[in-house]
C-alpha atoms as a PDB file:
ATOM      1  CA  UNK A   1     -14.182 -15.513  42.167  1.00  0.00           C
ATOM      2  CA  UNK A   2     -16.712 -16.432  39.851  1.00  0.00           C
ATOM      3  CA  UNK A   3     -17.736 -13.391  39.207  1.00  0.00           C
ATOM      4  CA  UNK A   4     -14.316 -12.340  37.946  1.00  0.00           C
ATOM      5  CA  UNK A   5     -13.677 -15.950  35.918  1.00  0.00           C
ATOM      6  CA  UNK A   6     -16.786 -14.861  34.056  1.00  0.00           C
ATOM      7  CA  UNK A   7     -16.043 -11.557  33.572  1.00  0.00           C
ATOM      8  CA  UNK A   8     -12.079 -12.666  31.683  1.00  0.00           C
ATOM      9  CA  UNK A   9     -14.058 -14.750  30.008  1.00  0.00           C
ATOM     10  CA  UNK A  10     -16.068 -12.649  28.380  1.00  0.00           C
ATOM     11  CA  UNK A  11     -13.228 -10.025  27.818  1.00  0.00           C
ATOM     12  CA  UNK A  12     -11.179 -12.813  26.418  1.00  0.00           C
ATOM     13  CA  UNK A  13     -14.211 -13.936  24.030  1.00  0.00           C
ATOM     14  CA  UNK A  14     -15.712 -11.137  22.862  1.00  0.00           C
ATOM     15  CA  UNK A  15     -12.608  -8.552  22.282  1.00  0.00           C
ATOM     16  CA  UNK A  16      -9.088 -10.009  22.908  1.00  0.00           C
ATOM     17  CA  UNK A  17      -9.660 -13.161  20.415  1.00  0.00           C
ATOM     18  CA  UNK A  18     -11.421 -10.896  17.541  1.00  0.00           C
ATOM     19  CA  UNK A  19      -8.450  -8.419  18.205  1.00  0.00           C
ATOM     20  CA  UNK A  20      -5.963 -11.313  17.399  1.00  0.00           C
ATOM     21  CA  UNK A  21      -8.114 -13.092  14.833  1.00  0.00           C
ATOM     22  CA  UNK A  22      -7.754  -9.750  12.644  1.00  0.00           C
ATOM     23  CA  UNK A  23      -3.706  -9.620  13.502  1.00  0.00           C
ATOM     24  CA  UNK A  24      -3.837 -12.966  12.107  1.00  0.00           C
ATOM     25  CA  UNK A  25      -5.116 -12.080   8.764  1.00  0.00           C
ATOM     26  CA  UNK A  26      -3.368  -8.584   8.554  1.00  0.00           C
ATOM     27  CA  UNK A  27      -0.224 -10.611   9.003  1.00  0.00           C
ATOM     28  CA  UNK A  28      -1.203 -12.682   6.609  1.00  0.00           C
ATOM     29  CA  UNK A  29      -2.083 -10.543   4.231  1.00  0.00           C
ATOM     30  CA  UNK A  30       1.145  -8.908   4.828  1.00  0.00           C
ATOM     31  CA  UNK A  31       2.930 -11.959   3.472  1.00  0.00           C
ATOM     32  CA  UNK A  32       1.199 -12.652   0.755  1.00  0.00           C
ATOM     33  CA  UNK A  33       1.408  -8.760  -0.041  1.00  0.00           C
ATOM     34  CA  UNK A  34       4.945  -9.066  -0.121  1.00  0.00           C
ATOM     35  CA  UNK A  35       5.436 -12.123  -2.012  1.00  0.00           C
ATOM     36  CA  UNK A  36       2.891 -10.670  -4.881  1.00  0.00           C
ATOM     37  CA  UNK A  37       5.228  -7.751  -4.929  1.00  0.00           C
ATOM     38  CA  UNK A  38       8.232 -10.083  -5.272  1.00  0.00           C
ATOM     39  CA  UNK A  39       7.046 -11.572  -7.901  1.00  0.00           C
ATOM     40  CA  UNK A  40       5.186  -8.627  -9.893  1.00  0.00           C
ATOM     41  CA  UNK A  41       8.542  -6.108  -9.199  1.00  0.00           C
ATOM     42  CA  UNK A  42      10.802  -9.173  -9.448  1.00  0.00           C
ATOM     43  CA  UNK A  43      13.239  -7.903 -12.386  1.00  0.00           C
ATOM     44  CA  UNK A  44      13.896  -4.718 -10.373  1.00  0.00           C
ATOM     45  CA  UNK A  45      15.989  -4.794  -7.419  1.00  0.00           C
ATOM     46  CA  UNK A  46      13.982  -1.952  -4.981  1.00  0.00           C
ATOM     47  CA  UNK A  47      11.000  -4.318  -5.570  1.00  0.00           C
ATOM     48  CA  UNK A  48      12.503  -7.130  -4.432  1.00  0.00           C
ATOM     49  CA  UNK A  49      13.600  -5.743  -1.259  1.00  0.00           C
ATOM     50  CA  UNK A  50      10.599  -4.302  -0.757  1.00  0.00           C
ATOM     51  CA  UNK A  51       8.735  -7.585  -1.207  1.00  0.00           C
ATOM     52  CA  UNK A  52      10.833  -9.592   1.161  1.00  0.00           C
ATOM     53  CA  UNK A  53      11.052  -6.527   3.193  1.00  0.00           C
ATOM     54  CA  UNK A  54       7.297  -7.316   3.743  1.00  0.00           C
ATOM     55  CA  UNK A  55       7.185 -10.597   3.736  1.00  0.00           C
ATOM     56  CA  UNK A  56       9.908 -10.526   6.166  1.00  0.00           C
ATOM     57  CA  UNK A  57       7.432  -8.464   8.538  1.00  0.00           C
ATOM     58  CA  UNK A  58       4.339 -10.407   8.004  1.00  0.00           C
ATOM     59  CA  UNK A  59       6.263 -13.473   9.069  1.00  0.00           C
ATOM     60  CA  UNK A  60       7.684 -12.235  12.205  1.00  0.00           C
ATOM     61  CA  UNK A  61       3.570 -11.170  12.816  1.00  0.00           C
ATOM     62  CA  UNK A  62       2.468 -14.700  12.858  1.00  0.00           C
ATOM     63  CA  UNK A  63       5.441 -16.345  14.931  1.00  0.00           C
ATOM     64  CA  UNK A  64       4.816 -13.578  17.362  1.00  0.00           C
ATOM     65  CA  UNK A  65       1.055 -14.037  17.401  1.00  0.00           C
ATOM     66  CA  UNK A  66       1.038 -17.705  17.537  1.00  0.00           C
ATOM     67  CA  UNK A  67       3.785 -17.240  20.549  1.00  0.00           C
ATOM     68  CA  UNK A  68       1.255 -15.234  22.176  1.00  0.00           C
ATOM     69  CA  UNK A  69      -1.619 -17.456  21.977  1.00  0.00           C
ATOM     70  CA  UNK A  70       0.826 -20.590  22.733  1.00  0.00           C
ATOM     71  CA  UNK A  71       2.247 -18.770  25.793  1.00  0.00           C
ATOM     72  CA  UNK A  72      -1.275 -17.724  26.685  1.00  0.00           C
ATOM     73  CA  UNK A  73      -2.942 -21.516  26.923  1.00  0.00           C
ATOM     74  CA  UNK A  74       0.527 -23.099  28.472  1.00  0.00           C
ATOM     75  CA  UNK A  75      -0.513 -20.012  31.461  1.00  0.00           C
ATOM     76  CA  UNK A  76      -4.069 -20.693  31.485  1.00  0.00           C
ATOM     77  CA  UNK A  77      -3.070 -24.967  31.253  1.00  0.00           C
ATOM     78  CA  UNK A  78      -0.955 -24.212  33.892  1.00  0.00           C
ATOM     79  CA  UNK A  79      -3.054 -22.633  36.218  1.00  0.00           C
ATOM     80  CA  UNK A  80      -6.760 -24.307  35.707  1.00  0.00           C
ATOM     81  CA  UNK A  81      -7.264 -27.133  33.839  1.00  0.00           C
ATOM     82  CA  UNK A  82     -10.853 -25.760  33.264  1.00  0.00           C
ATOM     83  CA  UNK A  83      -9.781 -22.270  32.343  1.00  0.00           C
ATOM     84  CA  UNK A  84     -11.733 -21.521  28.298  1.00  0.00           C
ATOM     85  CA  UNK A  85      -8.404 -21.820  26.056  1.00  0.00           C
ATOM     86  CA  UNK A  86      -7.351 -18.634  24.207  1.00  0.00           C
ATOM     87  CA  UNK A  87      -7.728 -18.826  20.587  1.00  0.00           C
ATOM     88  CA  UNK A  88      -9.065 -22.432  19.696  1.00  0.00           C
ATOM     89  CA  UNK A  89      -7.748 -23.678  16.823  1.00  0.00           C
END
C-alpha cells in the first residue's frame, strides 16, 4: 500500500496539480479577456456579447475548477487524514 500512496502522490504532484494550475490561469485569462473586450468593443453591441460571452465562460472555468479541487480534498479529508491535499492554497 505504500507503494501505491507514493506512487498518487507523485502523479498528483508532479502532473495533475500543474495540469490544473494552468486551467486556473487560462480561465483566468479568459475573464479578464472578456472583460477587456467589453470594455474596448463596448459601444458596439456584437462586442459586448462577445465579451460577456467570454467572461461568462472563464467564470464557469474557475467555479468548476475550484469544485474540483474542493471535492477532491473533502475525498481525500474523508478518507485519510494524512492523505497530501490537492492543490494547496
Amino acid at each position: 500500500m505504500d507503494e501505491l500512496e507514493l506512487f498518487l502522490t507523485r502523479v498528483f504532484d508532479n502532473v495533475i496539480t500543474p495540469i490544473v494550475t494552468v486551467l486556473f490561469f487560462l480561465a483566468t485569462a479568459l475573464m479578464l479577456f472578456g472583460l477587456v473586450e467589453y470594455l474596448a468593443k463596448s459601444s458596439e453591441a456584437e462586442g459586448r456579447t462577445e465579451g460577456r460571452r467570454h467572461m461568462f465562460w472563464g467564470v464557469m472555468g474557475l467555479v468548476i475548477m475550484f469544485s474540483a479541487v474542493a471535492l477532491v480534498n473533502i475525498i481525500c479529508g474523508f478518507f485519510d487524514n494524512q492523505c497530501t491535499t490537492f492543490l494547496r492554497f
